[in-house]
Protein backbone atom coordinates (compact mmCIF):
# COMPACT_ATOMS: atom_id res chain seq x y z
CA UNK A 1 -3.96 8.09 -3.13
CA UNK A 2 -5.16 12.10 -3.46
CA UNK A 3 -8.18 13.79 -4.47
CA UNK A 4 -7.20 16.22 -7.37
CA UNK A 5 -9.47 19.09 -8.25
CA UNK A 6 -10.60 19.43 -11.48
CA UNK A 7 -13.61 21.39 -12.89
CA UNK A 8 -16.96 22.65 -12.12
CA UNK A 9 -19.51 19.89 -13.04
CA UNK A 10 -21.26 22.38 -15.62
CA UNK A 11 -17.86 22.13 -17.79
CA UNK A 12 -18.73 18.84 -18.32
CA UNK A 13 -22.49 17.96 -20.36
CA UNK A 14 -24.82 15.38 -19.46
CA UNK A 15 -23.17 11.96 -21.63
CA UNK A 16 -20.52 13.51 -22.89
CA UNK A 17 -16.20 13.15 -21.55
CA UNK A 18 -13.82 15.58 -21.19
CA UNK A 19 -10.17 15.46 -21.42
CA UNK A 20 -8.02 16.28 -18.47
CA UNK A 21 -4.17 15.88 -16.82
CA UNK A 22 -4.69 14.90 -13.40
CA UNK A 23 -1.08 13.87 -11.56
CA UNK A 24 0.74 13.73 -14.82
CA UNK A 25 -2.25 11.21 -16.49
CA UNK A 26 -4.44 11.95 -19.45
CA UNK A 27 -7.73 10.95 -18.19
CA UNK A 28 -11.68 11.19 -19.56
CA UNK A 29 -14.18 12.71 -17.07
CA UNK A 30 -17.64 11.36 -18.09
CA UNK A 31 -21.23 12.51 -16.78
CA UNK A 32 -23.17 10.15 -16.25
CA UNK A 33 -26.46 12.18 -14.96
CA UNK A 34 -26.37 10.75 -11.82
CA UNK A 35 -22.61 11.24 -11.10
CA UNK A 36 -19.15 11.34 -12.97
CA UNK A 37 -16.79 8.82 -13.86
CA UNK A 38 -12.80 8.72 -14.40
CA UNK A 39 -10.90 6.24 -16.75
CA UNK A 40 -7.85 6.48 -18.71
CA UNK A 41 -8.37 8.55 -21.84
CA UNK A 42 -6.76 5.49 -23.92
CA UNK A 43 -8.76 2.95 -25.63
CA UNK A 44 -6.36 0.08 -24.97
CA UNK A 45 -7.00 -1.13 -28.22
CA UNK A 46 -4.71 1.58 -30.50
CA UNK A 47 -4.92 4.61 -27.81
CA UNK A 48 -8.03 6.11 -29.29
CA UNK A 49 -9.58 9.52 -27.58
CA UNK A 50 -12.23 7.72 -25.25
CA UNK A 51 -13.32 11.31 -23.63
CA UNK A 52 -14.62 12.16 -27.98
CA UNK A 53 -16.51 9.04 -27.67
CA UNK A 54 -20.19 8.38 -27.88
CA UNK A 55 -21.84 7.48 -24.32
CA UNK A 56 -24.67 5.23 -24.14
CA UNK A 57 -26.01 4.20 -21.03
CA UNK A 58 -22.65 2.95 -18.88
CA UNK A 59 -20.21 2.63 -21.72
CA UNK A 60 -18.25 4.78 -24.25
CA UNK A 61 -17.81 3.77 -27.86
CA UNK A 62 -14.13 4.93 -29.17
CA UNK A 63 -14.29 7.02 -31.61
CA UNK A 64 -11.90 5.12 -33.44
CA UNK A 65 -12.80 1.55 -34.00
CA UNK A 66 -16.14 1.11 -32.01
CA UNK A 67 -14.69 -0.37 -28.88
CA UNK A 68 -16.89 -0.15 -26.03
CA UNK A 69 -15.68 0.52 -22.60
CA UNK A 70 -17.78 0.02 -19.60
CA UNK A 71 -17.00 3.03 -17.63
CA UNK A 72 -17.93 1.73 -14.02
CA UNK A 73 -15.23 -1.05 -14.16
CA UNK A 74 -12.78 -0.36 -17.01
CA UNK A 75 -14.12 -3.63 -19.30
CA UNK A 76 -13.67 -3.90 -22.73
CA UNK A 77 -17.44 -5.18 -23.76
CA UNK A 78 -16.88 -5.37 -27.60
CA UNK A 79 -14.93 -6.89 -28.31
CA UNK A 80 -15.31 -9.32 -25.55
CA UNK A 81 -11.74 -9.72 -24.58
CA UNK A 82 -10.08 -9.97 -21.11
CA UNK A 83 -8.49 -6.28 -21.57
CA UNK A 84 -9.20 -3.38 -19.30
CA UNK A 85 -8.82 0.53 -18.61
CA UNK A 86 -7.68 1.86 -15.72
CA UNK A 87 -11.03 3.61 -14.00
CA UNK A 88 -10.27 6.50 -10.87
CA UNK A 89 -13.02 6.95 -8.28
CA UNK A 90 -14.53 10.79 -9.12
CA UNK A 91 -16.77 12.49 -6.97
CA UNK A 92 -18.22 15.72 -6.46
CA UNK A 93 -16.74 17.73 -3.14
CA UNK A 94 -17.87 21.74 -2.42
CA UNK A 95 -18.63 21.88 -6.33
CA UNK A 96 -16.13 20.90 -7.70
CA UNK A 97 -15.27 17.44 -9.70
CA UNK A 98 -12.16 15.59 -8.16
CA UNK A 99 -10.68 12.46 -8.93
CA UNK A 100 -8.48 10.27 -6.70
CA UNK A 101 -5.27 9.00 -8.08
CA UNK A 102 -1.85 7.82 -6.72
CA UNK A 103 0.30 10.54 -5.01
């Protein structure tokens, strides 16, 4: 696993994702207020945008079909179905957003 540098945490708003290749992967950067989050930028359900989603609290809605993805653990919590996204730890380091994915 590596830490990839990203973007400055002003390039992303308060509840809102942005879109980003990190190692090759499409992935959604979220701000959460209190720190940023990393998951795939697939819904699992039909590979809807999740990073042009609505945030509410922990979760994203897609912006296709209303699917909402916790963003801490990757869950699908509506529907309730045993499906997940893949979620990347994401910190902030001298500044700057990076996420950790495999080498």
């Amino acid at each position: 696993m590596k830490w990839h540098k990203v973007t400055y945490p002003h390039n992303i708003p308060l509840r809102e994702g942005r879109a980003v290749t990190v190692a090759g992967e499409e992935i959604a950067i979220f701000n959460l207020g209190e720190e940023f989050v990393a998951v795939d930028n697939r819904c699992p359900h039909q590979g809807g945008p999740l990073a042009d989603g609505i945030v509410t609290g922990e979760k994203v809605v897609c912006p296709l079909h209303s699917w909402r993805v916790c963003l801490r653990t990757g869950s699908i919590l509506k529907p309730a179905i045993p499906v997940r996204t893949s979620v990347y730890p994401a910190r902030v380091k001298d500044g700057i957003i990076e996420v950790q994915m495999p080498s």
